[in-house]
C-alpha atoms as a PDB file:
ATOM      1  CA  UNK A   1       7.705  25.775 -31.382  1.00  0.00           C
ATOM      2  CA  UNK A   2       6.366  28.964 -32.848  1.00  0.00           C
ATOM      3  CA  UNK A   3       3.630  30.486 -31.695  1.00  0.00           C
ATOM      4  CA  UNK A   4       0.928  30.021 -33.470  1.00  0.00           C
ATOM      5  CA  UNK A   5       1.989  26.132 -32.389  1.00  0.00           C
ATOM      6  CA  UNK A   6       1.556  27.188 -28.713  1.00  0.00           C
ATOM      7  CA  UNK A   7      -1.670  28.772 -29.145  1.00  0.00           C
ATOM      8  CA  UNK A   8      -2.831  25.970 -30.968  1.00  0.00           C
ATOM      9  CA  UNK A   9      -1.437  23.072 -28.479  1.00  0.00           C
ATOM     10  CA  UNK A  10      -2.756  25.440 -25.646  1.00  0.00           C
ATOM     11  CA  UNK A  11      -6.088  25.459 -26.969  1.00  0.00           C
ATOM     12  CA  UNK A  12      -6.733  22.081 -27.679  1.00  0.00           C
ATOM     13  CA  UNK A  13      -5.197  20.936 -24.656  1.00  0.00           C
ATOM     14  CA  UNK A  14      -7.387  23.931 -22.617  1.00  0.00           C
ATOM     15  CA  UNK A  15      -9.966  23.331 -24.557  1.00  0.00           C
ATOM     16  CA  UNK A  16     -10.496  26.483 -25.428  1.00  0.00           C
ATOM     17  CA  UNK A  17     -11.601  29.408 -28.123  1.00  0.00           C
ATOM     18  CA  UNK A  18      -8.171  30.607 -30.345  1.00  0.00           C
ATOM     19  CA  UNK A  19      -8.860  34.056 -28.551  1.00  0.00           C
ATOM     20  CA  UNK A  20      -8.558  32.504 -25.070  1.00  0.00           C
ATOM     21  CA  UNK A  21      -5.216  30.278 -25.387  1.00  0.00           C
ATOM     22  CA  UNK A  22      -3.672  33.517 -27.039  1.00  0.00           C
ATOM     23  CA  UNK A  23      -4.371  36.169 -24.374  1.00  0.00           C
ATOM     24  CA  UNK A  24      -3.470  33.560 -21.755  1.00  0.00           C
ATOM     25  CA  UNK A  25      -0.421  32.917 -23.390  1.00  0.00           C
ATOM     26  CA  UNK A  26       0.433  36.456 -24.297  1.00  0.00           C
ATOM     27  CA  UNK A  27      -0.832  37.434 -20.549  1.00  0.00           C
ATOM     28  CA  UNK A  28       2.310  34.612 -18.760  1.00  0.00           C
ATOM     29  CA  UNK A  29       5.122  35.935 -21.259  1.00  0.00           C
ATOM     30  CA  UNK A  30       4.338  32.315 -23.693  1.00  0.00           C
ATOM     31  CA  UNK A  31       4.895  29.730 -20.941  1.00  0.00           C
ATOM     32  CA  UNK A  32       2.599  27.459 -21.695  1.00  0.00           C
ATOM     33  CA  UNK A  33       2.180  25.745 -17.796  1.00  0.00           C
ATOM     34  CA  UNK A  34       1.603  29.283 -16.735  1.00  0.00           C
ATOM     35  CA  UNK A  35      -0.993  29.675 -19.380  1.00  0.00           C
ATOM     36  CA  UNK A  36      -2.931  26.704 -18.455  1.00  0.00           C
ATOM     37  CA  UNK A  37      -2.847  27.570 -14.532  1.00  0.00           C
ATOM     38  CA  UNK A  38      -4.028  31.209 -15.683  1.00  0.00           C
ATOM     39  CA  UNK A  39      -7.530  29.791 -17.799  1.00  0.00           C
ATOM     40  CA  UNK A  40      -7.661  27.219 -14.739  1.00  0.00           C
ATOM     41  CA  UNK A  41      -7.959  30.106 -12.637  1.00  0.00           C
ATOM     42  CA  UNK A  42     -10.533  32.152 -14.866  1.00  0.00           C
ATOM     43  CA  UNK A  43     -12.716  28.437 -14.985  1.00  0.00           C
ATOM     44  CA  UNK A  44     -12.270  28.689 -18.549  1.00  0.00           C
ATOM     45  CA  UNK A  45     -10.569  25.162 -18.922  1.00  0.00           C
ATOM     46  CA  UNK A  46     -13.213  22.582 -19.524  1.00  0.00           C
ATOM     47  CA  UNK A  47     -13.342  18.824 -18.286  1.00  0.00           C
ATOM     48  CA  UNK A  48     -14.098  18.037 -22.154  1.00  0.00           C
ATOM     49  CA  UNK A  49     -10.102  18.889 -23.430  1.00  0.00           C
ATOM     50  CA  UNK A  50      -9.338  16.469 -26.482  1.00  0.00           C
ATOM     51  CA  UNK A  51      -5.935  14.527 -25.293  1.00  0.00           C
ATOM     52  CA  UNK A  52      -4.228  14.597 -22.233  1.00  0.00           C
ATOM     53  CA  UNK A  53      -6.011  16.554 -19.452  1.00  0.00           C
ATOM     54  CA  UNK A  54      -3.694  19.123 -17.534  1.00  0.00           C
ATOM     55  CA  UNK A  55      -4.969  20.190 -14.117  1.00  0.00           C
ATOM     56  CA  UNK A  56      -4.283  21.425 -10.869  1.00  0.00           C
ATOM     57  CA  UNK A  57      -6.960  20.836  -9.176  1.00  0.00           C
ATOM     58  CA  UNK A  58      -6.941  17.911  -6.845  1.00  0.00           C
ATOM     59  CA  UNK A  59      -8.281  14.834  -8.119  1.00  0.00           C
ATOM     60  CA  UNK A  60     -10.353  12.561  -6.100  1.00  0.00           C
ATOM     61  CA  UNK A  61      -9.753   9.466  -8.146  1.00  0.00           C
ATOM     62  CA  UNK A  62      -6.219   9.731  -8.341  1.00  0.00           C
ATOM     63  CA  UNK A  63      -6.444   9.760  -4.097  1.00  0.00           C
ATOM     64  CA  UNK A  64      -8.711   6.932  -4.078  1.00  0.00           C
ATOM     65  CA  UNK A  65      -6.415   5.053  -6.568  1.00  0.00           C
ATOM     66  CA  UNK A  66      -3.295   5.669  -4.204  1.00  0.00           C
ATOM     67  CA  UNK A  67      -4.982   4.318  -1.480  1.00  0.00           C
ATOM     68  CA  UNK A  68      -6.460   1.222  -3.596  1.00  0.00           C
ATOM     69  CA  UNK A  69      -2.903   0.626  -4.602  1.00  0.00           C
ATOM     70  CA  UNK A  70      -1.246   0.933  -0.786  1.00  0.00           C
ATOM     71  CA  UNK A  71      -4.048  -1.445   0.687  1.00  0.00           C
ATOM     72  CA  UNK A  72      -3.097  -3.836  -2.532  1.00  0.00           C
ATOM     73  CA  UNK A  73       0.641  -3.185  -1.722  1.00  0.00           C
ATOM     74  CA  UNK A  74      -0.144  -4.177   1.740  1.00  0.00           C
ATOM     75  CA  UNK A  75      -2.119  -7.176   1.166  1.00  0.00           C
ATOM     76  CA  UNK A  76       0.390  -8.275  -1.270  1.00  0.00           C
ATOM     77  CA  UNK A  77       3.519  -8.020   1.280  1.00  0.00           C
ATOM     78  CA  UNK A  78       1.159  -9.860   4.059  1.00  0.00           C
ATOM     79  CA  UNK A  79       1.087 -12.585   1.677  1.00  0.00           C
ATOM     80  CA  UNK A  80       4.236 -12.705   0.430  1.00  0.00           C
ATOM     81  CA  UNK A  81       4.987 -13.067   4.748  1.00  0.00           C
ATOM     82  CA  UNK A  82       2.335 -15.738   4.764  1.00  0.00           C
ATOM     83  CA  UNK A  83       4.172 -17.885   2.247  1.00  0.00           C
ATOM     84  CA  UNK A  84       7.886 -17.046   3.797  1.00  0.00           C
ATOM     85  CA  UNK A  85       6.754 -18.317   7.095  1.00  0.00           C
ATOM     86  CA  UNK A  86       4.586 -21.507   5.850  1.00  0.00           C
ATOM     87  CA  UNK A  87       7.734 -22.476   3.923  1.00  0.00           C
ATOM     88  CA  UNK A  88      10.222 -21.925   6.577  1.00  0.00           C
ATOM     89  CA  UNK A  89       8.245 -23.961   9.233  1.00  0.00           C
ATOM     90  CA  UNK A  90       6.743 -28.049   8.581  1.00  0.00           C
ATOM     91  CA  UNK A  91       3.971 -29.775   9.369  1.00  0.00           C
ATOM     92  CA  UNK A  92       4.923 -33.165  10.853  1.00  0.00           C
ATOM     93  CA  UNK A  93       2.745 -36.469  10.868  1.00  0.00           C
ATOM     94  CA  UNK A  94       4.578 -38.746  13.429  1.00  0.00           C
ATOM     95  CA  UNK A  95       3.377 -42.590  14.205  1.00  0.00           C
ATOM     96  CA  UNK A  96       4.768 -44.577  17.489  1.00  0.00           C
ATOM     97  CA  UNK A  97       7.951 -41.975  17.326  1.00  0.00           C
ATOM     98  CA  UNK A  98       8.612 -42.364  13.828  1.00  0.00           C
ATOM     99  CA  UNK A  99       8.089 -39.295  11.386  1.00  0.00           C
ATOM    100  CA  UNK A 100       5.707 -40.465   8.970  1.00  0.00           C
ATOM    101  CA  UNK A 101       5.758 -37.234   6.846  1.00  0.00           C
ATOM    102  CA  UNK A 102       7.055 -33.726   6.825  1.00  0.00           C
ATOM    103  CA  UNK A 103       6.012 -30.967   4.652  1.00  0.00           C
ATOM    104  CA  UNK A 104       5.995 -26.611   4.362  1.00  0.00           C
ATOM    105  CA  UNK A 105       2.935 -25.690   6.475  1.00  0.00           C
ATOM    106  CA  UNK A 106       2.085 -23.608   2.815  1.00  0.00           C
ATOM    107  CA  UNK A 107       1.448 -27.274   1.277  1.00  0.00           C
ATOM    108  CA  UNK A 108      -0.464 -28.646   4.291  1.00  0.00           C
ATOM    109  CA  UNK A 109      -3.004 -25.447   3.761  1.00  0.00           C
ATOM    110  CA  UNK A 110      -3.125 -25.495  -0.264  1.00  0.00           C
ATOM    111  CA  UNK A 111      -3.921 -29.143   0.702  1.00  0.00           C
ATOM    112  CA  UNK A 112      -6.795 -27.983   3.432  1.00  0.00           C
ATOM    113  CA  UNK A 113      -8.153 -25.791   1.028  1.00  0.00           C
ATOM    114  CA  UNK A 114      -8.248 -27.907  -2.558  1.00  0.00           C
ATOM    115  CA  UNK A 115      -9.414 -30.732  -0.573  1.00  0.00           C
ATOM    116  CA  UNK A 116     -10.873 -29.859   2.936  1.00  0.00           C
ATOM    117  CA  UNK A 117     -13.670 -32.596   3.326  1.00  0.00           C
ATOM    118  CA  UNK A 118     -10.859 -35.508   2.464  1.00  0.00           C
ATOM    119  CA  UNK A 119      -7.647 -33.735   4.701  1.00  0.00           C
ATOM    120  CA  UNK A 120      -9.944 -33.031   7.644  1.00  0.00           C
ATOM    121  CA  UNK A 121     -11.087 -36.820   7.598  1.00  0.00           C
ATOM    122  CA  UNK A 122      -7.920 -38.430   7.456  1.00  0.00           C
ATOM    123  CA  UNK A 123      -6.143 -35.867  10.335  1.00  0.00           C
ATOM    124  CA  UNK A 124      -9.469 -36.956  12.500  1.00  0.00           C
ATOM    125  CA  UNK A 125      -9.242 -40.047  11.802  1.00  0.00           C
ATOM    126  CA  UNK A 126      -5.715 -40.581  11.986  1.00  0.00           C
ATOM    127  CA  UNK A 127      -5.855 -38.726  15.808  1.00  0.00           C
ATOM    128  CA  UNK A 128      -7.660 -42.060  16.948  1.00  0.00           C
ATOM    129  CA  UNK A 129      -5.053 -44.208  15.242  1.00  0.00           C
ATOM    130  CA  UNK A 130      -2.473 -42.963  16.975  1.00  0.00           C
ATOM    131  CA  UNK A 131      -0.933 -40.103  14.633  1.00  0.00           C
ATOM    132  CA  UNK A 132       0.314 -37.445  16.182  1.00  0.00           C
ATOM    133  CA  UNK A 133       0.491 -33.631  14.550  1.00  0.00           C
ATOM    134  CA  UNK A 134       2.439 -31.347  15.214  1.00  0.00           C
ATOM    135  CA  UNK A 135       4.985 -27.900  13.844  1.00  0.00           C
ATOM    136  CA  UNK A 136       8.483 -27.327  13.416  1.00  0.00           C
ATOM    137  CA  UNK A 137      10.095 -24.067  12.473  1.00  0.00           C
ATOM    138  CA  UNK A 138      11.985 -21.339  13.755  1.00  0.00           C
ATOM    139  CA  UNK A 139       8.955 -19.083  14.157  1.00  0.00           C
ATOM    140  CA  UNK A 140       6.581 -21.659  15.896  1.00  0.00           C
ATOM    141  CA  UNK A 141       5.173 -21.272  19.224  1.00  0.00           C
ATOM    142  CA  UNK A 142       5.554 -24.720  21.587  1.00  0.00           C
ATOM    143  CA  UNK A 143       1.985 -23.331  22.896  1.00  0.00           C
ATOM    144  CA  UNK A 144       0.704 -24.686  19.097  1.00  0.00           C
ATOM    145  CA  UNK A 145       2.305 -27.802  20.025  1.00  0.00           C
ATOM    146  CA  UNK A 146       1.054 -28.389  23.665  1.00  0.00           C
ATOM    147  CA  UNK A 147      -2.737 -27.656  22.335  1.00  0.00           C
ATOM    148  CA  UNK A 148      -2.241 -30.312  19.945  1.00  0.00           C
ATOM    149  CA  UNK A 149      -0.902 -32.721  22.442  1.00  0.00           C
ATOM    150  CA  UNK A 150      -3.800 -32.555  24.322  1.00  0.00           C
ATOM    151  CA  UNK A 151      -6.246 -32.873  21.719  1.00  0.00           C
ATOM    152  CA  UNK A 152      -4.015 -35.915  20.829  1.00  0.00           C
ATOM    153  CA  UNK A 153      -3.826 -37.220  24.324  1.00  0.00           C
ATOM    154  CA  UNK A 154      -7.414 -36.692  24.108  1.00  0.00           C
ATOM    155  CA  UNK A 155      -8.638 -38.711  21.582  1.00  0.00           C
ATOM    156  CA  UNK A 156      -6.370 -41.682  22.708  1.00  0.00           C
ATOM    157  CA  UNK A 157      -8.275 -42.091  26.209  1.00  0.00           C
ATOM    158  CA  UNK A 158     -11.419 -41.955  24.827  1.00  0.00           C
ATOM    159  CA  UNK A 159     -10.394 -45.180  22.717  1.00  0.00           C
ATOM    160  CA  UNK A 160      -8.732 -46.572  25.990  1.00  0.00           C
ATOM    161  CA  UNK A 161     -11.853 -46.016  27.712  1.00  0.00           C
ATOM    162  CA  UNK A 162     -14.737 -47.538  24.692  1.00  0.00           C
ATOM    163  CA  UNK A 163     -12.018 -50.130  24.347  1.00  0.00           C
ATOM    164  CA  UNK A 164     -12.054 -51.036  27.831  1.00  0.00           C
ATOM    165  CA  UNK A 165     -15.903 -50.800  27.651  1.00  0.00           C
ATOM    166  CA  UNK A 166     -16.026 -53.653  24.812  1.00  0.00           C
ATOM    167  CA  UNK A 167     -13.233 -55.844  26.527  1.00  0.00           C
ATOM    168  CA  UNK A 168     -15.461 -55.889  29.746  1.00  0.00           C
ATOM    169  CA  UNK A 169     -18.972 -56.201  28.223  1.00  0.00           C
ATOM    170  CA  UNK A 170     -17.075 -59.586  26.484  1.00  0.00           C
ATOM    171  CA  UNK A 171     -16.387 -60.801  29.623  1.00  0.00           C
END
């Protein structure tokens, strides 16, 4: 690149008078990066430059975008955990000892979420038919477990005791 080129690529990158990108280029021996840092310096570089914008200023937006895109990069990895562990562990609906159904705890909560009202009627209801719930997995806690045993264990006395009730008010 000749230059008249330079000057020219300078100054409409610079955004500056012919007169300006010349001296600055004259002034850093023609290196063009050296030229830009040097009108940077003077303030002559304005924020209006037709094409790319060269700086070396620090740029606010360019921090706040980094840190938009490591809280999204975050997010994305505790999801991508989320998933890993609901597939890896099951939700199981057992009946009198026999395993009614099994599924990836990620299908039991899509299922809690597209349909709430329905899933949370039939797990109530089916906790006073004698269902029982509970988790399987390598990463699952038997505290999960116990709590749901005793929610289970729960809801069966208090249909041995209003059964009892009725049998006694028929006698």
């Amino acid at each position: 690149m000749d230059h008249y080129e330079m000057v020219e690529n300078l100054r409409t990158k610079a955004n500056v008078t012919y007169e300006e990108a010349k001296a600055a280029l004259e002034a850093s021996d023609w290196d063009m990066l050296d030229a830009l840092v040097l009108l940077e310096s003077e303030g002559k570089v304005s924020g209006k430059a037709s094409g790319a914008a060269y700086t070396t200023q620090e740029q606010p937006k360019v921090e706040a975008e980094k840190k938009a895109n490591k809280g999204l990069g975050s997010l994305w990895a505790w999801v991508k955990k989320m998933f890993s562990l609901g597939n890896n562990n099951q939700f199981v609906i057992s009946r009198k000892g026999n395993e009614l159904v099994s599924m990836p705890i990620t299908v039991m909560a899509i299922l809690m979420l597209v349909v709430w009202p329905f899933s949370l009627v039939v797990l109530f209801l089916g906790l006073f038919l004698g269902t029982r719930y509970s988790f399987r997995g390598p990463d699952i806690n038997t505290s999960v477990n116990q709590v749901m045993d005793k929610a289970q264990n729960k809801a069966a006395s208090a249909i041995e005791i209003h059964v009892g009730n009725n049998e006694a008010q028929v006698e």
